[in-house]
N, C-alpha and C. Protein backbone atom coordinates (compact mmCIF):
# COMPACT_ATOMS: atom_id res chain seq x y z
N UNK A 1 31.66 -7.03 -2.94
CA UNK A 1 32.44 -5.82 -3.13
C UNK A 1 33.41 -6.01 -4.30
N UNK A 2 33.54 -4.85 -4.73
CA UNK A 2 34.66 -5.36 -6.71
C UNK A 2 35.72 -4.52 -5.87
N UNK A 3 36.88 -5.62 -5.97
CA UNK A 3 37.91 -5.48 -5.37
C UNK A 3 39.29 -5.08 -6.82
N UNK A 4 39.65 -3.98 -6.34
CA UNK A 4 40.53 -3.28 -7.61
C UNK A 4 41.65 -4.30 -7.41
N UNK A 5 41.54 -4.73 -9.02
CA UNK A 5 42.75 -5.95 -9.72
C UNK A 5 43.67 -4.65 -10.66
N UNK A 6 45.01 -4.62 -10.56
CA UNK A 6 45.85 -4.31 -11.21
C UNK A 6 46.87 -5.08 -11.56
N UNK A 7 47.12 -5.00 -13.16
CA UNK A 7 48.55 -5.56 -13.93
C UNK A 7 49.39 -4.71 -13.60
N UNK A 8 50.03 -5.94 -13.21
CA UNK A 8 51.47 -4.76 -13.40
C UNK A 8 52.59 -5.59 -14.22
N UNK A 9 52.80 -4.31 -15.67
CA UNK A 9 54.09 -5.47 -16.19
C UNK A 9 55.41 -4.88 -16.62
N UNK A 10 56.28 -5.59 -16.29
CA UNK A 10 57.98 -5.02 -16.80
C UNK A 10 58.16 -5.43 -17.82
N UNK A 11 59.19 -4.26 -18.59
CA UNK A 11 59.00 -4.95 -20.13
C UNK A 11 60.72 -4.83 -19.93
N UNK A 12 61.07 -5.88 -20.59
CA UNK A 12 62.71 -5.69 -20.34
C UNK A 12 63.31 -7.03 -21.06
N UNK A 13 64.09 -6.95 -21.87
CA UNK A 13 64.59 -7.97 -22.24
C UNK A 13 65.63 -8.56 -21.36
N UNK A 14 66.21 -8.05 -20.80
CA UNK A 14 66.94 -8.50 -20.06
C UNK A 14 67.37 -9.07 -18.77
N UNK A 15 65.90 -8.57 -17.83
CA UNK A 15 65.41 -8.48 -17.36
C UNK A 15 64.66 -9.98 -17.22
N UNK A 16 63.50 -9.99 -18.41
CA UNK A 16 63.11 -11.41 -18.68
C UNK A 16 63.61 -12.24 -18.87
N UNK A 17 65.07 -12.60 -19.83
CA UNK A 17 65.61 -13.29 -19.81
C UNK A 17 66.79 -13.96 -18.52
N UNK A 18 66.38 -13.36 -17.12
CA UNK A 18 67.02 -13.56 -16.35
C UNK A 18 68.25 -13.12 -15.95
N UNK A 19 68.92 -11.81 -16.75
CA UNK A 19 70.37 -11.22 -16.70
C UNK A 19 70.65 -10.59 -15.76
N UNK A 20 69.28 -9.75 -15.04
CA UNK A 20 69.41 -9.14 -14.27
C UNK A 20 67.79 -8.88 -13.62
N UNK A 21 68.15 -8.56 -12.69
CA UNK A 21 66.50 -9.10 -11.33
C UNK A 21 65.63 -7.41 -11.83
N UNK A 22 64.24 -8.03 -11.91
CA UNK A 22 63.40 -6.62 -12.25
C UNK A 22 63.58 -5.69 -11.03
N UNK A 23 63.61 -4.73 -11.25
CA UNK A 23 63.23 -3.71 -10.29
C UNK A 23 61.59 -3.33 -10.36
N UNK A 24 61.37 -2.71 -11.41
CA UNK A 24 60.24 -2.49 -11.64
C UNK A 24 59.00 -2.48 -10.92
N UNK A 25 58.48 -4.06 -11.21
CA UNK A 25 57.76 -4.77 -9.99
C UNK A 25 57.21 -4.30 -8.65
N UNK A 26 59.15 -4.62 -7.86
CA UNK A 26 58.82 -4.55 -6.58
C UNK A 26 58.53 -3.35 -6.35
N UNK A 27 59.25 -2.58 -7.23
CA UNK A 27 58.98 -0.50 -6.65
C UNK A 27 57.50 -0.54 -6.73
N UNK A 28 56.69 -1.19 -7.79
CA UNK A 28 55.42 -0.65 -7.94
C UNK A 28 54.57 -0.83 -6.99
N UNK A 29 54.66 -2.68 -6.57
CA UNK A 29 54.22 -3.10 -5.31
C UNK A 29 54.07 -2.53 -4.11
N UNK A 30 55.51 -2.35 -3.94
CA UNK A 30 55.96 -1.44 -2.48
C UNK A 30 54.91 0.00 -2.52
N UNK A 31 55.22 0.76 -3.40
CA UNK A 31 54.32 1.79 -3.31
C UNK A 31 52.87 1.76 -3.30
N UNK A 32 52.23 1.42 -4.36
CA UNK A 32 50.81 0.56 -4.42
C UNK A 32 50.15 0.01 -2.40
N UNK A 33 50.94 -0.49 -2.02
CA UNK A 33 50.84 -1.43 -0.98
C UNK A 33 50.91 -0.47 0.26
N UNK A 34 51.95 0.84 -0.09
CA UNK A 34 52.18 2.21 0.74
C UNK A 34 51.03 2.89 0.47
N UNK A 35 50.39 3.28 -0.69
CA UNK A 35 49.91 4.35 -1.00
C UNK A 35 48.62 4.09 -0.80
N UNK A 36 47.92 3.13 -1.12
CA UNK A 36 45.98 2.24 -1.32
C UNK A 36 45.51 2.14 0.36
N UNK A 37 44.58 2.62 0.57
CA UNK A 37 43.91 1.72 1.77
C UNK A 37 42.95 1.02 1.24
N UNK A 38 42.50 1.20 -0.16
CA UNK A 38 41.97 -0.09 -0.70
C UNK A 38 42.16 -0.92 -0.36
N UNK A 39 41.29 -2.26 -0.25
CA UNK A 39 42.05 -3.75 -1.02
C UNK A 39 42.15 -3.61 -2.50
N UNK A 40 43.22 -4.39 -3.06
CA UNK A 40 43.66 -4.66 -4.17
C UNK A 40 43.99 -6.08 -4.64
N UNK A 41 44.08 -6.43 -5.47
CA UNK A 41 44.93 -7.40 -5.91
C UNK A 41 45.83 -7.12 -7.37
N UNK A 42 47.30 -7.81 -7.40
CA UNK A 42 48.01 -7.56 -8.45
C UNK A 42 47.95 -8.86 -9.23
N UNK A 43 48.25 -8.63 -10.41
CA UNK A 43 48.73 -9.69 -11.42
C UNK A 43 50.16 -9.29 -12.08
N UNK A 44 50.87 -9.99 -12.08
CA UNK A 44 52.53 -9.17 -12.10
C UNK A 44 52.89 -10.61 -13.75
N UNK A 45 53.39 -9.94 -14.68
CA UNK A 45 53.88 -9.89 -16.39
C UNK A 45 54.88 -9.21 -15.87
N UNK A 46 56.64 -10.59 -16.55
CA UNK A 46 57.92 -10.26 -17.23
C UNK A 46 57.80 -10.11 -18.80
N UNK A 47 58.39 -9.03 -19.10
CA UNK A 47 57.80 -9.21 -21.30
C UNK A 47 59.06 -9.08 -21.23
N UNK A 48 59.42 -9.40 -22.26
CA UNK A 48 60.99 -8.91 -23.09
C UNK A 48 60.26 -7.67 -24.27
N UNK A 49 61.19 -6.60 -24.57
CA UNK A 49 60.70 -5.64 -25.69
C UNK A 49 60.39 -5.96 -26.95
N UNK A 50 59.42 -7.03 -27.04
CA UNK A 50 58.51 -7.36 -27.87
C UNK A 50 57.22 -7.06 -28.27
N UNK A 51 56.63 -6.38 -29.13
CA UNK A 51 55.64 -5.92 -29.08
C UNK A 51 54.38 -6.50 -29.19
N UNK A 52 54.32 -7.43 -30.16
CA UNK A 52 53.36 -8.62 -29.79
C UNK A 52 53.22 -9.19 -28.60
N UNK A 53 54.16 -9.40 -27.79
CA UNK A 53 53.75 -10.28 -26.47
C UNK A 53 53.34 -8.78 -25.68
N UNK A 54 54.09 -7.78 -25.46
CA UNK A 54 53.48 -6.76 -24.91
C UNK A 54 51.71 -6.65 -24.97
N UNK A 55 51.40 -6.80 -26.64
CA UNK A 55 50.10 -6.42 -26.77
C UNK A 55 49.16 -7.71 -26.18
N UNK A 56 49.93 -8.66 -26.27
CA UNK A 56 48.77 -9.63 -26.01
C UNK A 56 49.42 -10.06 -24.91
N UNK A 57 49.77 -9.23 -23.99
CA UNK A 57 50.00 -9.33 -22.23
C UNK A 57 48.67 -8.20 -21.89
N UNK A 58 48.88 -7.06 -22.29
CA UNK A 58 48.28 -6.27 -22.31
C UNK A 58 46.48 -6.78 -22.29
N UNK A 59 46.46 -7.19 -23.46
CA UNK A 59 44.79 -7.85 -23.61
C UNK A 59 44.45 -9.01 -22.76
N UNK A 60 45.70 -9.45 -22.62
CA UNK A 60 45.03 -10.85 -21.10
C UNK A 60 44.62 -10.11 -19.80
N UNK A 61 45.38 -9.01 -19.35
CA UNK A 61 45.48 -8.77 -18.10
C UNK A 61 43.75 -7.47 -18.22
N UNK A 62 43.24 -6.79 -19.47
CA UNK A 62 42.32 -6.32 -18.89
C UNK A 62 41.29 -7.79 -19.39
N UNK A 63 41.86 -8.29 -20.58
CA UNK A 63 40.19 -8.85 -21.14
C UNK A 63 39.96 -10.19 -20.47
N UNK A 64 40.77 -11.05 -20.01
CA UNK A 64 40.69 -12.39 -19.29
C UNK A 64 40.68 -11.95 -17.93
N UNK A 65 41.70 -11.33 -17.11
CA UNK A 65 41.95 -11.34 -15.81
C UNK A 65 41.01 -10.03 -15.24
N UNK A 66 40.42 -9.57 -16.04
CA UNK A 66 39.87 -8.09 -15.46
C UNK A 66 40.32 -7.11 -14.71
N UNK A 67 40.96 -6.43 -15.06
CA UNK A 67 42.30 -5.50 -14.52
C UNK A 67 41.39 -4.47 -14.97
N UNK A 68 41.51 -3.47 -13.79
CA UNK A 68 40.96 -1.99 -13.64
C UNK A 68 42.18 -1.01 -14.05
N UNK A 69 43.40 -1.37 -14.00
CA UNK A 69 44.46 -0.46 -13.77
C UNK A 69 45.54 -1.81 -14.51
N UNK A 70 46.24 -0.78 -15.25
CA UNK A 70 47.45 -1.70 -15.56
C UNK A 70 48.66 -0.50 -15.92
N UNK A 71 49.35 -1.02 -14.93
CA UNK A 71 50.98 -0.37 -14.88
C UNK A 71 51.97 -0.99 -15.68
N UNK A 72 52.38 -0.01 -16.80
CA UNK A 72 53.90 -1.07 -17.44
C UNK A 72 55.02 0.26 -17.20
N UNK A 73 56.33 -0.71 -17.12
CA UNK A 73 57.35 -0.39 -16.47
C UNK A 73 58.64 -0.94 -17.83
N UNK A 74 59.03 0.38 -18.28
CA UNK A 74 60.15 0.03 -18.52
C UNK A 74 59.49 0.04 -20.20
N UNK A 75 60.56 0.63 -21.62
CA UNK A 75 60.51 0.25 -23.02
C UNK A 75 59.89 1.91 -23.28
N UNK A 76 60.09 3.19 -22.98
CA UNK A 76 59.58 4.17 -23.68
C UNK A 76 60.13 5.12 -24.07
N UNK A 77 61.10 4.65 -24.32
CA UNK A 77 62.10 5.35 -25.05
C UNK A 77 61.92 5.63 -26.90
N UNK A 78 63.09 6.25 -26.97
CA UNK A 78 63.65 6.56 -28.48
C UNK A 78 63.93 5.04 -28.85
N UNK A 79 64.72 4.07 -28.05
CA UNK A 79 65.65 3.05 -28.54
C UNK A 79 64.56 2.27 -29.50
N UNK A 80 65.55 1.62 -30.80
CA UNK A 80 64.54 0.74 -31.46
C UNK A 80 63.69 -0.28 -30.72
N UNK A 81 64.22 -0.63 -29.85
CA UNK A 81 63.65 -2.11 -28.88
C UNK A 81 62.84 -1.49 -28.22
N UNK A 82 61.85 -0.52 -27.99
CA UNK A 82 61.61 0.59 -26.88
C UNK A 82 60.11 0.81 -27.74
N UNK A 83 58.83 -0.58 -27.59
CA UNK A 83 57.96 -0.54 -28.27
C UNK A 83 56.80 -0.61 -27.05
N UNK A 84 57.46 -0.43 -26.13
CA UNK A 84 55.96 -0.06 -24.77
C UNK A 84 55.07 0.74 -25.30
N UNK A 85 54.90 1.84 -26.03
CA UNK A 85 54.10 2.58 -26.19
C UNK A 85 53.02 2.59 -27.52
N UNK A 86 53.81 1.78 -28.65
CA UNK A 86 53.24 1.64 -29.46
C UNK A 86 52.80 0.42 -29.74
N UNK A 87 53.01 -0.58 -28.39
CA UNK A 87 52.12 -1.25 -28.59
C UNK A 87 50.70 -1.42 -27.10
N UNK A 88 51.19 -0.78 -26.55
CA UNK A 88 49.79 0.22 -25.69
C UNK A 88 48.69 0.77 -26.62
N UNK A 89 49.40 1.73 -27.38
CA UNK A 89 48.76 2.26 -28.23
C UNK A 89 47.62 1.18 -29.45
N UNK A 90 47.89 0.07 -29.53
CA UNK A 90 48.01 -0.68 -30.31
C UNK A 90 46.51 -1.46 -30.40
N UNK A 91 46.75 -1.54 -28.79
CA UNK A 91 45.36 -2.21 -28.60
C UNK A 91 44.54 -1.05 -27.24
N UNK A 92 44.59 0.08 -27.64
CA UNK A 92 43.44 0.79 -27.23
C UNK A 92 42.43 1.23 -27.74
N UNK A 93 41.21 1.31 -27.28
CA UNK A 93 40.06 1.95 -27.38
C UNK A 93 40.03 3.75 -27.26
N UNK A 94 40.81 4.23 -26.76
CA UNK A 94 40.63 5.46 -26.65
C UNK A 94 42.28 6.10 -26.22
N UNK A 95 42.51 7.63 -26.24
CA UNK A 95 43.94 7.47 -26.11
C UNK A 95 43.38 8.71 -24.49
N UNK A 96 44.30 8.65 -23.62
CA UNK A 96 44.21 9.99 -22.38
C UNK A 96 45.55 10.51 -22.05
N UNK A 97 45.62 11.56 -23.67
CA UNK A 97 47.04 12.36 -23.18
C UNK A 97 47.80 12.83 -22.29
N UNK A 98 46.66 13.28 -20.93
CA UNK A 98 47.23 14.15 -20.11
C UNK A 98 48.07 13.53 -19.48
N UNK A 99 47.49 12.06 -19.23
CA UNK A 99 49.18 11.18 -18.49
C UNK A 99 50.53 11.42 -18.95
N UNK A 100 50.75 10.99 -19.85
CA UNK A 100 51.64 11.31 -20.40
C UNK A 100 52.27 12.51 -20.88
N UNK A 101 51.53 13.37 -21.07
CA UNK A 101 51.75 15.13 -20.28
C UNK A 101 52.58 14.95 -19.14
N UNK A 102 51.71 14.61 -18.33
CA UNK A 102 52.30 15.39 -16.97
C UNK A 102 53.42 14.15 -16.32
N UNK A 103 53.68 12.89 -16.96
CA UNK A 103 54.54 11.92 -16.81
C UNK A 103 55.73 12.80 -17.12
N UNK A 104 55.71 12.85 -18.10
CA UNK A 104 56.90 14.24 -19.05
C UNK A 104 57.08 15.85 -18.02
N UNK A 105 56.24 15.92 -17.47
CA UNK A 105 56.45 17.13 -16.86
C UNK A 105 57.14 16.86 -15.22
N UNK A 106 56.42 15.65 -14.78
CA UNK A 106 57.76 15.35 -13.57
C UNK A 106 59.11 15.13 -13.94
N UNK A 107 59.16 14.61 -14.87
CA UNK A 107 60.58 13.96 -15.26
C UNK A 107 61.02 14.94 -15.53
N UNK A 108 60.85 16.01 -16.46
CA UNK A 108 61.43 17.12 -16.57
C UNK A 108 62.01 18.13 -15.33
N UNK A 109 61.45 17.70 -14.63
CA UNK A 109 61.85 18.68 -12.82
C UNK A 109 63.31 17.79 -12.97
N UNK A 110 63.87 16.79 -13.12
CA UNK A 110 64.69 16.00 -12.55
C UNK A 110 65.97 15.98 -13.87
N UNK A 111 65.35 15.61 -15.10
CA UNK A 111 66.47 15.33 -16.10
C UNK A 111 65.75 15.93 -17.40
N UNK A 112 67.07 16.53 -18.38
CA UNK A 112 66.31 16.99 -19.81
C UNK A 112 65.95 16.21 -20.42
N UNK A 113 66.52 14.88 -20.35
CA UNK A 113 66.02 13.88 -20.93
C UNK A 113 64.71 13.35 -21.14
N UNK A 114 63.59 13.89 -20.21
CA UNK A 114 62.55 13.23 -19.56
C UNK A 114 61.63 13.25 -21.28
N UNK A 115 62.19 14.44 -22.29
CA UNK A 115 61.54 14.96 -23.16
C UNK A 115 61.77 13.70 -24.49
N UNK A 116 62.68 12.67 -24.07
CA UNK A 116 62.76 11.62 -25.01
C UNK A 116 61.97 10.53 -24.47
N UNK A 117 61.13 10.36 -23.32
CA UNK A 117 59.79 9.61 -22.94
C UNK A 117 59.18 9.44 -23.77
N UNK A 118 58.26 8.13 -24.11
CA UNK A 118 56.91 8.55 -25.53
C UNK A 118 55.74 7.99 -24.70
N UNK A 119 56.19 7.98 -23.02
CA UNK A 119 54.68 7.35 -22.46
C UNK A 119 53.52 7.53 -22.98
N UNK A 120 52.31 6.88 -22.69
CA UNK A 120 51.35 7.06 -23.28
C UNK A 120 50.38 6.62 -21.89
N UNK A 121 48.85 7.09 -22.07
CA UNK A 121 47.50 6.49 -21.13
C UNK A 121 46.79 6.74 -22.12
N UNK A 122 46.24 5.09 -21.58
CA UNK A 122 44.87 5.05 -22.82
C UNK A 122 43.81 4.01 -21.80
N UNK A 123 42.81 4.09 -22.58
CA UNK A 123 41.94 3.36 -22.15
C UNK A 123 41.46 2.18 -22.94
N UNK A 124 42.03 0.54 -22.46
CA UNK A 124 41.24 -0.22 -23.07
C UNK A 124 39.64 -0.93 -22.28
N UNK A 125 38.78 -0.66 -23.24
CA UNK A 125 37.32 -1.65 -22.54
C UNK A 125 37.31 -0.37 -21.16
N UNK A 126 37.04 -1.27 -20.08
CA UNK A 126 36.87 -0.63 -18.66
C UNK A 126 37.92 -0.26 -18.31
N UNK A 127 39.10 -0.40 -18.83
CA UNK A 127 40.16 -0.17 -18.10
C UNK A 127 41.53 0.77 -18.11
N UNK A 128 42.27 1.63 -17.41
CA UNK A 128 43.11 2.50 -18.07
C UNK A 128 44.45 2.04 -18.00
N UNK A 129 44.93 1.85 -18.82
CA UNK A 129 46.70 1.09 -19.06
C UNK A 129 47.52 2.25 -19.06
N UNK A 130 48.68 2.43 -18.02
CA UNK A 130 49.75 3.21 -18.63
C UNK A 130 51.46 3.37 -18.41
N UNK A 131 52.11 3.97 -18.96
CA UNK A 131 53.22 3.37 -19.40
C UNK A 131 53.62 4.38 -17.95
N UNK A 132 54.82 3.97 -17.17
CA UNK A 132 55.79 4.84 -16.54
C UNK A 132 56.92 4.26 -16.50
N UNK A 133 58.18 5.15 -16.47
CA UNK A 133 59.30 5.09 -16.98
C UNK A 133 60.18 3.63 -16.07
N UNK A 134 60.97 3.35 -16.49
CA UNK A 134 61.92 2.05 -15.85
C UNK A 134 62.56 2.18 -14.69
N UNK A 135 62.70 3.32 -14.24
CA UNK A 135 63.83 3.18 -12.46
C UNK A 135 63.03 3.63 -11.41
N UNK A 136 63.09 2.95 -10.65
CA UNK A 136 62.07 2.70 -9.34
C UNK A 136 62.17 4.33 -8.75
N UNK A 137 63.22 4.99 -8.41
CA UNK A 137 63.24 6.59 -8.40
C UNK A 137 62.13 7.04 -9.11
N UNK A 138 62.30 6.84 -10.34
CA UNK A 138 61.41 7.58 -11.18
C UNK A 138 59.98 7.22 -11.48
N UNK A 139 59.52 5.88 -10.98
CA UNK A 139 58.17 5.51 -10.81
C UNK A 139 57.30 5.81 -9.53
N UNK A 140 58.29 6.03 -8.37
CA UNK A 140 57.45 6.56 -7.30
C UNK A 140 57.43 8.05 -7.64
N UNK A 141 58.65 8.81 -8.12
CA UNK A 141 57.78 10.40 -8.67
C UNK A 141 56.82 10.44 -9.59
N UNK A 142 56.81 9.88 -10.56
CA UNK A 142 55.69 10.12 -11.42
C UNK A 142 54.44 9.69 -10.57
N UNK A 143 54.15 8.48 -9.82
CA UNK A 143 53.35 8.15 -9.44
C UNK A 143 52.34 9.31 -7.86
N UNK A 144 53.50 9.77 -7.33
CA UNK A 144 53.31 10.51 -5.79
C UNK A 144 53.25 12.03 -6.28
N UNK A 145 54.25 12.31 -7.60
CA UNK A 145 54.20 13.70 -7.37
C UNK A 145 55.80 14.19 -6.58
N UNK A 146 55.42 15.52 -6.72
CA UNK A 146 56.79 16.18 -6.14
C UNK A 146 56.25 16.99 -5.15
N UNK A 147 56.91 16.77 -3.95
CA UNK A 147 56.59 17.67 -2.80
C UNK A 147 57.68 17.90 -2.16
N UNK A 148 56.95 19.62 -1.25
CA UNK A 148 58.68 20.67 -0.70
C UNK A 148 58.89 19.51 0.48
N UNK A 149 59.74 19.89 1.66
CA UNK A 149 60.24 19.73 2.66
C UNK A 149 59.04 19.54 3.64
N UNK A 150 58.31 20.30 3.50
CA UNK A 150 57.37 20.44 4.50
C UNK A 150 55.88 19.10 4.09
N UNK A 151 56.08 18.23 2.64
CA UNK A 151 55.35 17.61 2.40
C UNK A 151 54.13 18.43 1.57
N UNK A 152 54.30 19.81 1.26
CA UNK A 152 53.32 20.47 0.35
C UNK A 152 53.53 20.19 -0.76
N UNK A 153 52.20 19.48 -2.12
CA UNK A 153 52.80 18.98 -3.15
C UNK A 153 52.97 20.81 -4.73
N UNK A 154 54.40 20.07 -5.22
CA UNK A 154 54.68 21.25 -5.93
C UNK A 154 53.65 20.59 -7.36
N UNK A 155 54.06 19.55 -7.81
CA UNK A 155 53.78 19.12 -8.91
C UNK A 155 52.88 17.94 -8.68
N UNK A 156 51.70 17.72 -9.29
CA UNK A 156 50.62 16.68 -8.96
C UNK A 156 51.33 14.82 -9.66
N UNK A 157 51.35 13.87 -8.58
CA UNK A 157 51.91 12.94 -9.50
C UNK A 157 50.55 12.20 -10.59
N UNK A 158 50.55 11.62 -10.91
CA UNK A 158 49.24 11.20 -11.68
C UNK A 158 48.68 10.18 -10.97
N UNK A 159 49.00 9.48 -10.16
CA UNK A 159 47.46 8.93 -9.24
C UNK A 159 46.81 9.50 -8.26
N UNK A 160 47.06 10.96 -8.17
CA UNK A 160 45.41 11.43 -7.86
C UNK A 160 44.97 11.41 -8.71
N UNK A 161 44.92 11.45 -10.25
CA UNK A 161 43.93 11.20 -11.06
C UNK A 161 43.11 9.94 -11.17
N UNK A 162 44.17 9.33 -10.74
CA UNK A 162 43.24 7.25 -10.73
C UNK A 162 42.12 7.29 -10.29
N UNK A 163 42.34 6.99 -9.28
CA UNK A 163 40.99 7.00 -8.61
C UNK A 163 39.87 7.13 -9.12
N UNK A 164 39.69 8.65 -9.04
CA UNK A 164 38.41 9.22 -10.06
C UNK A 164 38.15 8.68 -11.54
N UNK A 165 39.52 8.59 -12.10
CA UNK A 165 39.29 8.01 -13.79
C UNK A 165 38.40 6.48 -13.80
N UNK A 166 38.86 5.41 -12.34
CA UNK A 166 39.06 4.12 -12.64
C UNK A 166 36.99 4.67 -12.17
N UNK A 167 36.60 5.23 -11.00
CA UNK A 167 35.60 5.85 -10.62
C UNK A 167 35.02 5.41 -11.88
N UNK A 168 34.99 6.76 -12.86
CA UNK A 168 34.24 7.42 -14.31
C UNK A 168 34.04 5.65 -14.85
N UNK A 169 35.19 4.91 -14.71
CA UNK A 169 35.10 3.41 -15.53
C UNK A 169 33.85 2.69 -15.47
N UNK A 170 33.64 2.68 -14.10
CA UNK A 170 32.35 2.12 -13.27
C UNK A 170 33.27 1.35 -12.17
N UNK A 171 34.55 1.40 -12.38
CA UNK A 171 36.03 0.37 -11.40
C UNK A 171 35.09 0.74 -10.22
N UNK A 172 35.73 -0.06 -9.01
CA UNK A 172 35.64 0.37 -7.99
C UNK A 172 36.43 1.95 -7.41
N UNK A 173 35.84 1.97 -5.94
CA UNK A 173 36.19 3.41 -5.51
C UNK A 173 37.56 2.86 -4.82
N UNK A 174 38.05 3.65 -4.83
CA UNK A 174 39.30 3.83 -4.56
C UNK A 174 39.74 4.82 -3.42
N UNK A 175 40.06 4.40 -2.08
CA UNK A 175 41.21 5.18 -1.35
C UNK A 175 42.42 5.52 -1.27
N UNK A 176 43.02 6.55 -0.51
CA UNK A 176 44.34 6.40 -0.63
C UNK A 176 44.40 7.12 0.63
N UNK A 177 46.04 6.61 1.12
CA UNK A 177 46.61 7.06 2.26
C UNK A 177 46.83 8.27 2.01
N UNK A 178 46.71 9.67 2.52
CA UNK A 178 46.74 11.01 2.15
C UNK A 178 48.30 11.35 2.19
N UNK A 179 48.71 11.01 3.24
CA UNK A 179 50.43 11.18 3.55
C UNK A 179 51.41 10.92 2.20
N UNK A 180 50.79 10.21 1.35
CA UNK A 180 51.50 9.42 -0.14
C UNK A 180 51.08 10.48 -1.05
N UNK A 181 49.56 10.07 -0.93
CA UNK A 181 49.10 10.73 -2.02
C UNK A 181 47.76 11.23 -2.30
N UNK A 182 47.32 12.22 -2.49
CA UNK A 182 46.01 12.38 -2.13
C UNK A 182 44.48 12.63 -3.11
N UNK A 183 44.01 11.51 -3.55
CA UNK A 183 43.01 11.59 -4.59
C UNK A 183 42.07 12.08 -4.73
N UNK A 184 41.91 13.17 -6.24
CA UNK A 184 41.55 14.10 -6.12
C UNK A 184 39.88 13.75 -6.77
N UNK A 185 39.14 13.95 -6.77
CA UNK A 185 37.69 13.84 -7.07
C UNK A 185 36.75 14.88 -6.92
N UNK A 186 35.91 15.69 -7.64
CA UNK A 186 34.69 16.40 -7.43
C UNK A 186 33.97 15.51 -6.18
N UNK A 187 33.63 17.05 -5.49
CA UNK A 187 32.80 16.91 -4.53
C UNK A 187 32.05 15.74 -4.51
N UNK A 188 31.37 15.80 -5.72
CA UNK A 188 29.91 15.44 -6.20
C UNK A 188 30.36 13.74 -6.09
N UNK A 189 31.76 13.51 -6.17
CA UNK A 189 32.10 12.27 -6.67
C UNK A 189 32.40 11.77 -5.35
N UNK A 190 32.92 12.11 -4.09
CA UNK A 190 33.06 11.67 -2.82
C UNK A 190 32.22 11.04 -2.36
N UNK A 191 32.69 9.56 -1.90
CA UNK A 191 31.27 8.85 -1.06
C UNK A 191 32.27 8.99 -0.03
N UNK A 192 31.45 8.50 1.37
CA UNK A 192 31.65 8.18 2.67
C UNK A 192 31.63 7.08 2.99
N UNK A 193 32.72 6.43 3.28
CA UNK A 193 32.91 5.01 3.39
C UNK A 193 32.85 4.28 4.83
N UNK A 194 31.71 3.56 4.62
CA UNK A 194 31.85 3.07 6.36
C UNK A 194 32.69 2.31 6.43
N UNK A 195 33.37 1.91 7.77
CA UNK A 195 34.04 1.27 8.36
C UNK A 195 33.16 -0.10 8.64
């Protein structure tokens, strides 16, 4: 069975250098670990906002370690040090705007700021890399989505798209706990998974 491997990496200088404890990480974990009835496995990268080590963190975790999914956390900003995206960009094969669309469009429910984001999703080789923003708040919305009181979702977060994308890869299939989040797929694309 091909068991979904995801990177997950914080980019933070400060962070890496030990000044102060990642957040990043654990939010992603925690949720990931909430949200999958998959099995999974993680591979977890500290970067400092360097763009070279970014890129060639980036290329270990799909081209050596075989990572279906890679999450980076933290660097997508305006700030000069704030090279998450362009060096994502850097070493992809293909670029998939809509993430980063609709990354920008949760954040926007919450702060005006969300519009100085430069996230990016792309696809390197088999695999889709993408950037979400630095505060654990703001990585489980982008990730879940926004939903009312009653748990009806207003705004789609972007991993119902996973699934199906990592799917299209040839990745493995992918579940998810519905209560989190609920992945969305053509009919045609639904298998039935025995127990």
């Amino acid at each position: 069975m091909n068991v979904l491997r995801i990177g997950l990496v914080s980019v933070s200088d400060r962070a890496s250098s030990g000044i102060y404890q990642d957040k990043g990480i654990p939010e992603l974990k925690a949720w990931l670990s909430a949200a999958l009835k998959s099995p999974f496995e993680v591979e977890t990268r500290l970067v400092p906002d360097e763009q070279p080590m970014i890129e060639q963190t980036l290329c270990e975790l799909v081209d050596e370690r075989g990572c279906h999914l890679v999450l980076t956390t933290g660097g997508t900003g305006p700030a000069r040090r704030d090279v998450t995206p362009d060096a994502t960009l850097a070493v992809a094969d293909r670029e998939m705007p809509g993430f980063g669309e609709q990354m920008r469009q949760i954040g926007l429910r919450f702060v005006p700021t969300a519009i100085l984001s430069r996230q990016v999703g792309v696809l390197r080789k088999q695999a889709l890399i993408l950037n979400l923003p630095g505060q654990p708040k703001s990585i489980k919305e982008t990730l879940e989505g926004l939903k009312d009181d009653k748990g009806t979702v207003l705004v789609a977060g972007i991993f119902a798209s996973i699934p199906y994308c990592i799917q299209l890869l040839e990745g493995p299939y992918i579940e998810t706990h519905e209560d989190i989040v609920v992945a969305f797929r053509p009919k045609n694309a639904v298998r039935e998974i025995k127990n």
